[in-house]
Protein backbone atom coordinates (compact mmCIF):
# COMPACT_ATOMS: atom_id res chain seq x y z
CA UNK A 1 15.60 -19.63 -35.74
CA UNK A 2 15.52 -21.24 -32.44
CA UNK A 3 18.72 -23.25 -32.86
CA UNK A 4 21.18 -20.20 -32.57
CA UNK A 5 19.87 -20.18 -28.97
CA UNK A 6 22.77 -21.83 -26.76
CA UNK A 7 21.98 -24.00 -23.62
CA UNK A 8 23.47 -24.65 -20.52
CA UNK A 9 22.75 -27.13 -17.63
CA UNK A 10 23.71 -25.50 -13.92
CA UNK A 11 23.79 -28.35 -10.98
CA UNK A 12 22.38 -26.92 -7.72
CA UNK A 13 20.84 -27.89 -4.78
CA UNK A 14 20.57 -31.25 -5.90
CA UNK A 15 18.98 -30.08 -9.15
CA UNK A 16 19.95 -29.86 -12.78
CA UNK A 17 18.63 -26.65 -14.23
CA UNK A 18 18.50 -25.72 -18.21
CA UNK A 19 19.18 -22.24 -19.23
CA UNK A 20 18.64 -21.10 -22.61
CA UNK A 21 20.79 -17.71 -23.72
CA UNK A 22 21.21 -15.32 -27.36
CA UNK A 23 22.92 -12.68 -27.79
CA UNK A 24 25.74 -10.84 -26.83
CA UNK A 25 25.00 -8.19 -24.97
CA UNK A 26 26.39 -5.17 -26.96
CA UNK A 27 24.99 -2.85 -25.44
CA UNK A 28 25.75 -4.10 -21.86
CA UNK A 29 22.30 -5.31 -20.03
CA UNK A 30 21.02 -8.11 -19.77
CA UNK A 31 17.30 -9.89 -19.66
CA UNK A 32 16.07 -12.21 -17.65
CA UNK A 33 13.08 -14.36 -19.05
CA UNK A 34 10.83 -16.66 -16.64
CA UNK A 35 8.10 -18.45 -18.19
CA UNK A 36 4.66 -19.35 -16.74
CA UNK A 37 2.32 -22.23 -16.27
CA UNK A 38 2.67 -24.26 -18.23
CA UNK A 39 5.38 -22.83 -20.15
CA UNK A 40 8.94 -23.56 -20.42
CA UNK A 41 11.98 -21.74 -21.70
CA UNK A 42 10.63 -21.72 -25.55
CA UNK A 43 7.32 -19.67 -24.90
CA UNK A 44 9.99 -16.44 -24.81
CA UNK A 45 11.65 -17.23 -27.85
CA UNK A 46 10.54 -14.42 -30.11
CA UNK A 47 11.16 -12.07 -27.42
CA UNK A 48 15.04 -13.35 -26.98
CA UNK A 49 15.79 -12.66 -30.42
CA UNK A 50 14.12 -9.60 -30.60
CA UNK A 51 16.66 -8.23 -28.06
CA UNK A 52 19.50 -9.87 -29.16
CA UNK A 53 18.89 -8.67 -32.63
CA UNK A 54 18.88 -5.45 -30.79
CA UNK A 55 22.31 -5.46 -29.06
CA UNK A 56 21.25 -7.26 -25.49
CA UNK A 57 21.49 -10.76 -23.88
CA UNK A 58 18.21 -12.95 -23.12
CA UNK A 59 18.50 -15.54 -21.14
CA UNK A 60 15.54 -17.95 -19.61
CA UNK A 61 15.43 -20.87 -17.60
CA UNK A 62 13.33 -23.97 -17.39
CA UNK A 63 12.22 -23.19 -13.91
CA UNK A 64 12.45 -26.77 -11.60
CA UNK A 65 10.09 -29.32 -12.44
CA UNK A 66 9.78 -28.30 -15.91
CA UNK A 67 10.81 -28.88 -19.69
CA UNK A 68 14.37 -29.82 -19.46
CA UNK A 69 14.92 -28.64 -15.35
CA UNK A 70 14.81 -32.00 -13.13
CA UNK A 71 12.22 -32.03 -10.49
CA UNK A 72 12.92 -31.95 -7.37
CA UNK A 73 12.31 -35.45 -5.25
CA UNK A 74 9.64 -33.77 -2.81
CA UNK A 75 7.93 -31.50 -5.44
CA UNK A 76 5.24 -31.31 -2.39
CA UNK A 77 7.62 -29.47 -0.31
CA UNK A 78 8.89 -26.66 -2.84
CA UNK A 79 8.37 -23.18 -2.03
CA UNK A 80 8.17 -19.69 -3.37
CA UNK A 81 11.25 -18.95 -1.98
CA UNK A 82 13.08 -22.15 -3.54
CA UNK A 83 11.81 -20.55 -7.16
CA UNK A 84 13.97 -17.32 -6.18
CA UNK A 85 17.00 -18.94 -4.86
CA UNK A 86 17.18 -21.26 -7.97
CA UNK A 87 16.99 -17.87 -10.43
CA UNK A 88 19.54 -16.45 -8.29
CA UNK A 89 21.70 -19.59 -8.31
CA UNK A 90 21.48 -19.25 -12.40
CA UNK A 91 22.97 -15.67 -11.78
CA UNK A 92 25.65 -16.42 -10.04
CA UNK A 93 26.51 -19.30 -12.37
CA UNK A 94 26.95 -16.98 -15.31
CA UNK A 95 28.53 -14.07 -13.44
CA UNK A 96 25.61 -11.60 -13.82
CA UNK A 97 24.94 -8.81 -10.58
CA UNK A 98 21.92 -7.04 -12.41
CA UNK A 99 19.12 -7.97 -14.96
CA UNK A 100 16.24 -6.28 -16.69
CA UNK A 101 13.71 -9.22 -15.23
CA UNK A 102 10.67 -9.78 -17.91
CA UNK A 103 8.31 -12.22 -16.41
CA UNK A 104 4.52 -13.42 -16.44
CA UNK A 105 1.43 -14.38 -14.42
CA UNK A 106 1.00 -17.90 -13.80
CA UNK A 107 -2.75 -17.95 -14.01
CA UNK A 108 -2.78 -20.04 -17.46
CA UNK A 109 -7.09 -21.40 -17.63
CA UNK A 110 -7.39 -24.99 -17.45
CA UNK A 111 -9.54 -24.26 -20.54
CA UNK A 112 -6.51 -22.81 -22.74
CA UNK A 113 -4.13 -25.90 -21.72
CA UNK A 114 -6.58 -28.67 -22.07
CA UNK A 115 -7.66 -26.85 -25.95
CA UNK A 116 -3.35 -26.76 -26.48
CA UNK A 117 -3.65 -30.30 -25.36
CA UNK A 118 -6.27 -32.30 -26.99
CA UNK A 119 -5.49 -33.21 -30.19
CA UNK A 120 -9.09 -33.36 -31.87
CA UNK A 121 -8.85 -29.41 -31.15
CA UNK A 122 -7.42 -26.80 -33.57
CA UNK A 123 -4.32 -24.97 -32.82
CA UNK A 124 -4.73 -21.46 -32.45
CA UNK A 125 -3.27 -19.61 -35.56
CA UNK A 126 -0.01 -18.43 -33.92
CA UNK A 127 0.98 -21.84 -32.22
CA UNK A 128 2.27 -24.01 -34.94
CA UNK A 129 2.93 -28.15 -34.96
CA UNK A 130 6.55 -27.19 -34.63
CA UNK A 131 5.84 -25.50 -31.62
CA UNK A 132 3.31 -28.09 -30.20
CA UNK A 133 6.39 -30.54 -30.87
CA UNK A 134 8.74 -28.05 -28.94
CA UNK A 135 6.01 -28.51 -25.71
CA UNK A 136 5.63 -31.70 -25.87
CA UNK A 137 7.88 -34.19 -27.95
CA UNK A 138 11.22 -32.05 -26.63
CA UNK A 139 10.14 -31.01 -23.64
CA UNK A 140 7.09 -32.60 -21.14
CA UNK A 141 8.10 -35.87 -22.34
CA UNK A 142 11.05 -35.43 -19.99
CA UNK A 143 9.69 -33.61 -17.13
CA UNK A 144 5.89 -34.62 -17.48
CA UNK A 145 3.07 -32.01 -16.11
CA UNK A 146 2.89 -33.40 -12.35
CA UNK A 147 5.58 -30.80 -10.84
CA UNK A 148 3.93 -27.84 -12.86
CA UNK A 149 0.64 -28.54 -11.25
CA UNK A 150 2.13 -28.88 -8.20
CA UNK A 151 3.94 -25.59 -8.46
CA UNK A 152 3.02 -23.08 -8.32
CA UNK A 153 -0.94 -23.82 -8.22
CA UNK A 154 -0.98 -26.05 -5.19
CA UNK A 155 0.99 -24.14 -3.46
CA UNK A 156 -0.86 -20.62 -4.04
CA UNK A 157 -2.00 -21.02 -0.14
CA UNK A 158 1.22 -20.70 0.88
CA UNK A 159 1.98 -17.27 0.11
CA UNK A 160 5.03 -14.92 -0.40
CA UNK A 161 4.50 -12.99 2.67
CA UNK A 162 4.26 -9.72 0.37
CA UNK A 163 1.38 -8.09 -0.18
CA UNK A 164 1.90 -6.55 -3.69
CA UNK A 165 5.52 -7.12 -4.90
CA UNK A 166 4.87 -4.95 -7.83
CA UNK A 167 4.18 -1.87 -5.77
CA UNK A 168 6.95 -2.79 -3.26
CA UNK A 169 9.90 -3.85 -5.23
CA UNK A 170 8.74 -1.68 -8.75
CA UNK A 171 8.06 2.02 -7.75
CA UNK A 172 8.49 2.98 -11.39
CA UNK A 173 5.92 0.46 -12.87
CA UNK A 174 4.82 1.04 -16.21
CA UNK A 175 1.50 -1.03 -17.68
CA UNK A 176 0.77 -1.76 -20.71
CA UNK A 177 -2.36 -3.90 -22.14
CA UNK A 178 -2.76 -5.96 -25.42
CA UNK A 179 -6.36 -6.42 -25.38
CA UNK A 180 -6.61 -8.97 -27.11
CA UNK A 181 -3.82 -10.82 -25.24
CA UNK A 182 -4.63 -13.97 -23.81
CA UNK A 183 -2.43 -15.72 -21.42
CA UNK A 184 -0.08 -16.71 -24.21
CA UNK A 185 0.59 -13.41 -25.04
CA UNK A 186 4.07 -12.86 -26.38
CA UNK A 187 3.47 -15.95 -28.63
CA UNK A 188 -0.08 -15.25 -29.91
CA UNK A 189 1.70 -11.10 -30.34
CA UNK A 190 5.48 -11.62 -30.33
CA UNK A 191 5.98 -8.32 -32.58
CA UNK A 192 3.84 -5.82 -29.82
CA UNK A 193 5.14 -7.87 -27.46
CA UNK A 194 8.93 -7.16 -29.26
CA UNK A 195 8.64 -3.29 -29.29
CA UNK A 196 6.98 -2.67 -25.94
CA UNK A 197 10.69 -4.61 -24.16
CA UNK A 198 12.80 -2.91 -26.48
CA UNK A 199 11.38 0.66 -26.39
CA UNK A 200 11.64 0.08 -22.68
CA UNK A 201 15.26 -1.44 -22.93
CA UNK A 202 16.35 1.74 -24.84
CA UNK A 203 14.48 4.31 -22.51
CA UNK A 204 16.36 2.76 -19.39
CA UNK A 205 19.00 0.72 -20.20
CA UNK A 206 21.87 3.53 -19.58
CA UNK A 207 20.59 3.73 -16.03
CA UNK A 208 21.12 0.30 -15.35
């Protein structure tokens, strides 16, 4: 399944950064995935071909620091504003003015990574060895966990310098609550998870 996803590496600002892509885009828009803490690329995988099997394009990134993105030499230093202008960078790269952005909180519980983690503990029903193997063996071993802990939790203080961005930048926001979501969401429920982007693609997607 995963291995009809295509990746690209895009140099910039003195950074290598992975992007993962399916699909092509039939139906004309695009989505933009961005993974979490302490994510990577993979944790949207059912959701990119979801889409794709529907007629758009997914694409998602290995944000800076992790899975196969490079860090960057003073992780420290990295800001909020270095996140954006790395996403935009990736647009740019592959020619793309306007996305449907699909992204999630960052506020992972030290208690759900540590249980992911620790071998002597279960895995949860929906997150397989293969998938462990994706996190770890593919991924960490390259970029390690230093840079994710460093961004974007130590840098929380810092701020944005906007107050709410979904009220500011999403007038038309629409919520929607799996209540028995946890943090991994769209891989503990990748079929809700599925519908809920694609009966939103379909209801907006000739706007765009």
């Amino acid at each position: 399944m995963v291995d009809k996803v295509e990746h690209s590496y895009l140099d910039t600002r003195g950074l290598s950064l992975h992007i993962a892509h399916v699909g092509k885009g039939e139906l004309g828009a695009v989505l933009f995935f961005i993974h979490g803490f302490p994510e990577i690329w993979y944790s949207w995988r059912h959701q990119m071909h979801a889409v794709a099997k529907a007629g758009f394009k997914a694409i998602t990134p290995d944000l800076r620091g992790y899975g196969l993105s490079t860090q960057p030499s003073e992780s420290e230093k990295t800001t909020w504003e270095d996140l954006v202008a790395d996403l935009l960078a990736i647009l740019n790269f592959l020619c793309i003015p306007k996305v449907f952005i699909v992204a999630k909180d960052c506020g992972a519980r030290t208690a759900e990574i540590i249980e992911l983690a620790d071998p002597s503990t279960p895995l949860p029903h929906w997150f397989t060895e293969e998938d462990l193997n994706a996190y770890v063996a593919a991924v960490y071993e390259k970029s390690g966990f230093q840079f994710p802990l460093q961004m974007p939790y130590r840098t929380l203080h810092k701020g944005t310098g906007i107050d709410d961005p979904k009220l500011e930048f999403v007038p038309d926001l629409e919520v929607e609550y799996i209540p028995e979501g946890s943090h991994f969401v769209q891989e503990q429920f990748p079929d809700p998870v599925n519908q809920l982007v694609i009966t939103f693609l379909k209801n907006h997607y000739l706007s765009y």
